[in-house]
N, C-alpha and C. Protein backbone atom coordinates (compact mmCIF):
# COMPACT_ATOMS: atom_id res chain seq x y z
N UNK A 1 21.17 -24.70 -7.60
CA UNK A 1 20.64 -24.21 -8.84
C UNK A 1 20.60 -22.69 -8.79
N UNK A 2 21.14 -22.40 -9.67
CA UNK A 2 21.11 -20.92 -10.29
C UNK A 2 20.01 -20.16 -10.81
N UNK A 3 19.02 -19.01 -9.20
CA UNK A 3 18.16 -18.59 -10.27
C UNK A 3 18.96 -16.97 -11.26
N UNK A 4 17.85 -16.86 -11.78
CA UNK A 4 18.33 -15.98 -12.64
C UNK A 4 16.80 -14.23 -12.15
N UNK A 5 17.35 -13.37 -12.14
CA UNK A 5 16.77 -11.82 -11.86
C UNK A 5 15.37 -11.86 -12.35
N UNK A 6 15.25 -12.03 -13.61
CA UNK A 6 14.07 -11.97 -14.49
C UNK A 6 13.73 -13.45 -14.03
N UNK A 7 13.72 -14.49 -14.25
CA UNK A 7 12.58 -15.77 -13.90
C UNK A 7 11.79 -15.21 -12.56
N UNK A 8 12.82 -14.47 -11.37
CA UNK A 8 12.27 -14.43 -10.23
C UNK A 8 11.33 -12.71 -10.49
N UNK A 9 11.29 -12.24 -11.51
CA UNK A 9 10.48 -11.33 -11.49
C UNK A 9 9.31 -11.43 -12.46
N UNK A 10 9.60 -12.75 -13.25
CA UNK A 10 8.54 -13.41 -14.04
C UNK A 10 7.57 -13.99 -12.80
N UNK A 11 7.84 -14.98 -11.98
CA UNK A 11 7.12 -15.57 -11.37
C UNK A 11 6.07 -14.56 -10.29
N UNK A 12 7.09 -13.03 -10.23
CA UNK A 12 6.29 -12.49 -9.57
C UNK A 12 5.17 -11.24 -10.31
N UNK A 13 5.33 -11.36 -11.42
CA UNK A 13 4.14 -10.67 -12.51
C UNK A 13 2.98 -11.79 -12.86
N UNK A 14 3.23 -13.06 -12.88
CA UNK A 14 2.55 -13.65 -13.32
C UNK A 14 2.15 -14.69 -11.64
N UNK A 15 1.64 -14.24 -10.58
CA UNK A 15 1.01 -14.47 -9.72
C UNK A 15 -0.32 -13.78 -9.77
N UNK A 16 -1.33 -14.92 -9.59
CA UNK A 16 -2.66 -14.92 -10.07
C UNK A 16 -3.36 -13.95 -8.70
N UNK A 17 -2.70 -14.17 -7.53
CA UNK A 17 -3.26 -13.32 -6.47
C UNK A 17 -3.40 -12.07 -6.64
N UNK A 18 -2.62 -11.68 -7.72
CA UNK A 18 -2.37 -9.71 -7.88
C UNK A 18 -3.45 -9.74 -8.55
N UNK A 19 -4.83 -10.31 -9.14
CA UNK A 19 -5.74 -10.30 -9.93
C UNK A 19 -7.01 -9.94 -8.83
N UNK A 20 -6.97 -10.72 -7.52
CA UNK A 20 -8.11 -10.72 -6.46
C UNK A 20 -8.37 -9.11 -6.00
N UNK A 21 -9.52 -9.24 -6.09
CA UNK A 21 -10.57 -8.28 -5.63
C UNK A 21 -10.23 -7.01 -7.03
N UNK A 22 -9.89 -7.16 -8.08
CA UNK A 22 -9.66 -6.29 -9.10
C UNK A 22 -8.81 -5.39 -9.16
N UNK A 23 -7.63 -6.20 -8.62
CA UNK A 23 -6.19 -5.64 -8.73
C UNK A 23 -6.01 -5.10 -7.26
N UNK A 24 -6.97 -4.82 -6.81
CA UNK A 24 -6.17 -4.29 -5.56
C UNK A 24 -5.78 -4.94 -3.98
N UNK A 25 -5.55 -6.13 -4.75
CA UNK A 25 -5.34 -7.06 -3.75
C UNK A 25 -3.72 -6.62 -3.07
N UNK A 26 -2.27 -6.45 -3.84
CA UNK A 26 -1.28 -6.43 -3.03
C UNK A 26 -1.50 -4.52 -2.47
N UNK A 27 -2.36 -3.88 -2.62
CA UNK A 27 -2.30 -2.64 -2.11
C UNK A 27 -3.42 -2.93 -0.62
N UNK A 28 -4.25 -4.22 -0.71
CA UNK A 28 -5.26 -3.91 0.86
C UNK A 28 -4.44 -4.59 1.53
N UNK A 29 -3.05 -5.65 1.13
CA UNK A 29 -2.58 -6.51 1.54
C UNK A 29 -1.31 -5.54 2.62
N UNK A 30 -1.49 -4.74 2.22
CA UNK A 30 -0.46 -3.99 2.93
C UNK A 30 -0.75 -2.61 4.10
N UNK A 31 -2.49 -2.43 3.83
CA UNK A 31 -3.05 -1.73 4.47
C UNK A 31 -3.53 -3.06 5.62
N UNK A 32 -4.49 -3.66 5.61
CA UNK A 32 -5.16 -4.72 5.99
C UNK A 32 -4.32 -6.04 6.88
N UNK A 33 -3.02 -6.17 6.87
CA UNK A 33 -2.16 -6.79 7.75
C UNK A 33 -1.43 -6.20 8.56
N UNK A 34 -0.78 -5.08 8.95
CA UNK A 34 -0.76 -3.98 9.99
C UNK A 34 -1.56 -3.85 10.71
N UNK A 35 -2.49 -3.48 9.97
CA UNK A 35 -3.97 -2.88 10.82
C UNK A 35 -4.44 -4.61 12.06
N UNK A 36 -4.72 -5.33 11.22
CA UNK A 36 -5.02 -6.70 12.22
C UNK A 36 -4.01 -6.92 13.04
N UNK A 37 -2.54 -6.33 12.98
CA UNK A 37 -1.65 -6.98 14.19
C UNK A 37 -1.83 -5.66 15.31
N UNK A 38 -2.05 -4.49 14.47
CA UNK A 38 -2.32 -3.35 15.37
C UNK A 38 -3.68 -3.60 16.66
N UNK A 39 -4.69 -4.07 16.22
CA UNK A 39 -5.94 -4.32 16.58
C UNK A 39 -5.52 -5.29 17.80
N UNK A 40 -4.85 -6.68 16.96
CA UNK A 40 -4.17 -7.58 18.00
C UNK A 40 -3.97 -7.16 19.12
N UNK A 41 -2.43 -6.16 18.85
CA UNK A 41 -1.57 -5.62 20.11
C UNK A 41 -2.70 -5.14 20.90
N UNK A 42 -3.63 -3.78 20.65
CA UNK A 42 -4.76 -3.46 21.55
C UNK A 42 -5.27 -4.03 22.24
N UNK A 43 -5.97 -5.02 21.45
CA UNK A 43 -6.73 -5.99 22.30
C UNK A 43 -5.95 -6.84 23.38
N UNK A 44 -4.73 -7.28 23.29
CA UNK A 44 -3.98 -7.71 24.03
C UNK A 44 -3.89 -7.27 25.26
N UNK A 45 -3.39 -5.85 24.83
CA UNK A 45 -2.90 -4.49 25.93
C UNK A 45 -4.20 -4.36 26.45
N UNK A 46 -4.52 -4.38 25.89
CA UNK A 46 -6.43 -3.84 26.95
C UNK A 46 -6.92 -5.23 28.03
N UNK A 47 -6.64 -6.21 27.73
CA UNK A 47 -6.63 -7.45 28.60
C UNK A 47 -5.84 -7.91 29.35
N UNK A 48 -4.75 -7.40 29.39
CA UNK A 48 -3.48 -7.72 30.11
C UNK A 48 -3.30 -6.40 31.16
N UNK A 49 -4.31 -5.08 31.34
CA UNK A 49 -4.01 -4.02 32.12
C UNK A 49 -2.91 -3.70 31.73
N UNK A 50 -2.41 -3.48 30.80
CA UNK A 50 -1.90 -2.43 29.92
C UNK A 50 -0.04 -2.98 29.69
N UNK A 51 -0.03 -4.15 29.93
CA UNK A 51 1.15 -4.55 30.00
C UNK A 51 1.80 -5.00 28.34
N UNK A 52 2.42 -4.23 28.03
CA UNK A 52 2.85 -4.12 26.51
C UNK A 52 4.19 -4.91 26.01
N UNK A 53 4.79 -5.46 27.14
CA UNK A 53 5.59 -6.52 26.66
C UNK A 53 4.70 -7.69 26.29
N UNK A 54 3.90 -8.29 27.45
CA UNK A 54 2.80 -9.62 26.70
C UNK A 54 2.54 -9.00 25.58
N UNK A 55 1.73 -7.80 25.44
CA UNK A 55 0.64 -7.73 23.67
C UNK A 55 2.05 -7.72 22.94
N UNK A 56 3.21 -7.63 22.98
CA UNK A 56 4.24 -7.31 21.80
C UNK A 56 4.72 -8.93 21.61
N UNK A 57 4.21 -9.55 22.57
CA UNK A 57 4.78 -11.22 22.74
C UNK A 57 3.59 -11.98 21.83
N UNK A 58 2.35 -11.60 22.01
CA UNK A 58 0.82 -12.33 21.35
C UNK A 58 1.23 -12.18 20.27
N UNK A 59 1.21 -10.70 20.12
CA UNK A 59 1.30 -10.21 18.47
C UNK A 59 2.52 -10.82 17.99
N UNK A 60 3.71 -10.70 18.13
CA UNK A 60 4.60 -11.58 17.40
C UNK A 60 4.70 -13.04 16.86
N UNK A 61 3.80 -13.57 18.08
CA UNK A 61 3.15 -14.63 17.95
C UNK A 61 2.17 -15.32 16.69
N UNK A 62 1.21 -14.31 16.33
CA UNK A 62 0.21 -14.19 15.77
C UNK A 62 0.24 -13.96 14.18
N UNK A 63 1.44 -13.41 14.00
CA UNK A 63 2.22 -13.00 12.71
C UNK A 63 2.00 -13.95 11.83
N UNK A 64 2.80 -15.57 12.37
CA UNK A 64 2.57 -16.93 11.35
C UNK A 64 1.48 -16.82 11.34
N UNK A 65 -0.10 -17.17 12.12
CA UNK A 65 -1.04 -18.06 11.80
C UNK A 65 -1.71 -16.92 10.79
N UNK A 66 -1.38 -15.27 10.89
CA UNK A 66 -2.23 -14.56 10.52
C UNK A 66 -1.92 -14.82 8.82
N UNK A 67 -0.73 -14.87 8.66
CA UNK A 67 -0.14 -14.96 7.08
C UNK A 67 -0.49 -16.57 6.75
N UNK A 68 -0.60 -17.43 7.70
CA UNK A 68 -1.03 -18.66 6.58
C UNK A 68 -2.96 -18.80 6.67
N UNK A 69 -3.39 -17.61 7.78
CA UNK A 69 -4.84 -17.36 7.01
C UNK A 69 -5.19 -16.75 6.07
N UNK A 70 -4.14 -15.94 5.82
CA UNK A 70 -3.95 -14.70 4.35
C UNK A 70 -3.72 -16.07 3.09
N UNK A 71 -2.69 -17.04 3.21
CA UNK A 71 -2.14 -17.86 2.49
C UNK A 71 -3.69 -18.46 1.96
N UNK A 72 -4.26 -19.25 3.01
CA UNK A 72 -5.79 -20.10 2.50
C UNK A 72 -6.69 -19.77 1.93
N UNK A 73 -6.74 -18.18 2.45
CA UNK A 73 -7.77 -17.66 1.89
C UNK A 73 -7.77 -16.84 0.42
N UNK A 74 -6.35 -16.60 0.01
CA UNK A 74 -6.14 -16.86 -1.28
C UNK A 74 -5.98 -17.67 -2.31
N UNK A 75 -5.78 -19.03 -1.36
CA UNK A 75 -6.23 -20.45 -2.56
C UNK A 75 -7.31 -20.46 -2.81
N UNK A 76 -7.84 -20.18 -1.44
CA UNK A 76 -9.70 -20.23 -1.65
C UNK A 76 -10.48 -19.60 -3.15
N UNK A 77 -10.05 -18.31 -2.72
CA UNK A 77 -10.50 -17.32 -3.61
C UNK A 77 -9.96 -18.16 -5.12
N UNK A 78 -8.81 -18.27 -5.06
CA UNK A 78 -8.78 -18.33 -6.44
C UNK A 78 -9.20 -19.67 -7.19
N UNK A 79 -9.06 -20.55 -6.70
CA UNK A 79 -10.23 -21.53 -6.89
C UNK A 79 -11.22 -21.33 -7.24
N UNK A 80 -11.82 -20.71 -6.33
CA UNK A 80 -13.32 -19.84 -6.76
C UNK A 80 -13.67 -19.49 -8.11
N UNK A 81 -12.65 -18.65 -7.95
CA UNK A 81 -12.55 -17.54 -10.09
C UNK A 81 -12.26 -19.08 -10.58
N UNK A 82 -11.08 -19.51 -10.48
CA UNK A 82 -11.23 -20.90 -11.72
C UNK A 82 -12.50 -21.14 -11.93
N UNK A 83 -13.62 -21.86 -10.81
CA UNK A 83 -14.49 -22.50 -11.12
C UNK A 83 -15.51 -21.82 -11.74
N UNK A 84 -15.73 -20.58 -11.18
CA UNK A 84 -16.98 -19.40 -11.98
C UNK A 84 -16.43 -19.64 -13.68
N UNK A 85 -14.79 -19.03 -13.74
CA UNK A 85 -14.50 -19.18 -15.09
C UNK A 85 -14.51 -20.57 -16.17
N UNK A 86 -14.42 -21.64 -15.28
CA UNK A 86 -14.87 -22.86 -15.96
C UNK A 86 -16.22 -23.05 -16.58
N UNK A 87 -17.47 -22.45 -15.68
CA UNK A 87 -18.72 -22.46 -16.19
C UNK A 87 -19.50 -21.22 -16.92
């Protein structure tokens, strides 16, 4: 199936996540996920006596579970607003 330029830039204007925390959700989303793999690597490196191939191995590691806790916790949220906005 054939998408088309605009559907795929429709679907991405009209994602309800760009609404969380009052718009500035895809701007902390890009400060705020760096920063946690950065923290990661540290903490890694600081437990491993400073060995930076393991923290570059954790952290790569850590990438999936961190984005499908980003993933839940934006269903969460928006669930949330539905239900406030339902009542």
């Amino acid at each position: 199936m054939i998408t088309l330029v605009g559907e795929i830039v429709d679907k991405m204007m009209d994602n309800p996540a760009d609404d969380l925390f009052g718009g500035y959700y895809p701007f902390l989303r890009r400060l705020v996920i760096p920063f946690v793999l950065l923290m990661i690597f540290f903490f890694v490196y600081d437990l491993s006596n400073g060995s930076a191939l393991l923290s570059a191995i954790f952290t790569g590691f850590s990438i999936g579970p961190l984005l499908i806790l980003e993933r839940l916790m934006i269903i969460y949220l928006i669930k949330q607003n539905l239900n406030e906005n339902r009542q």
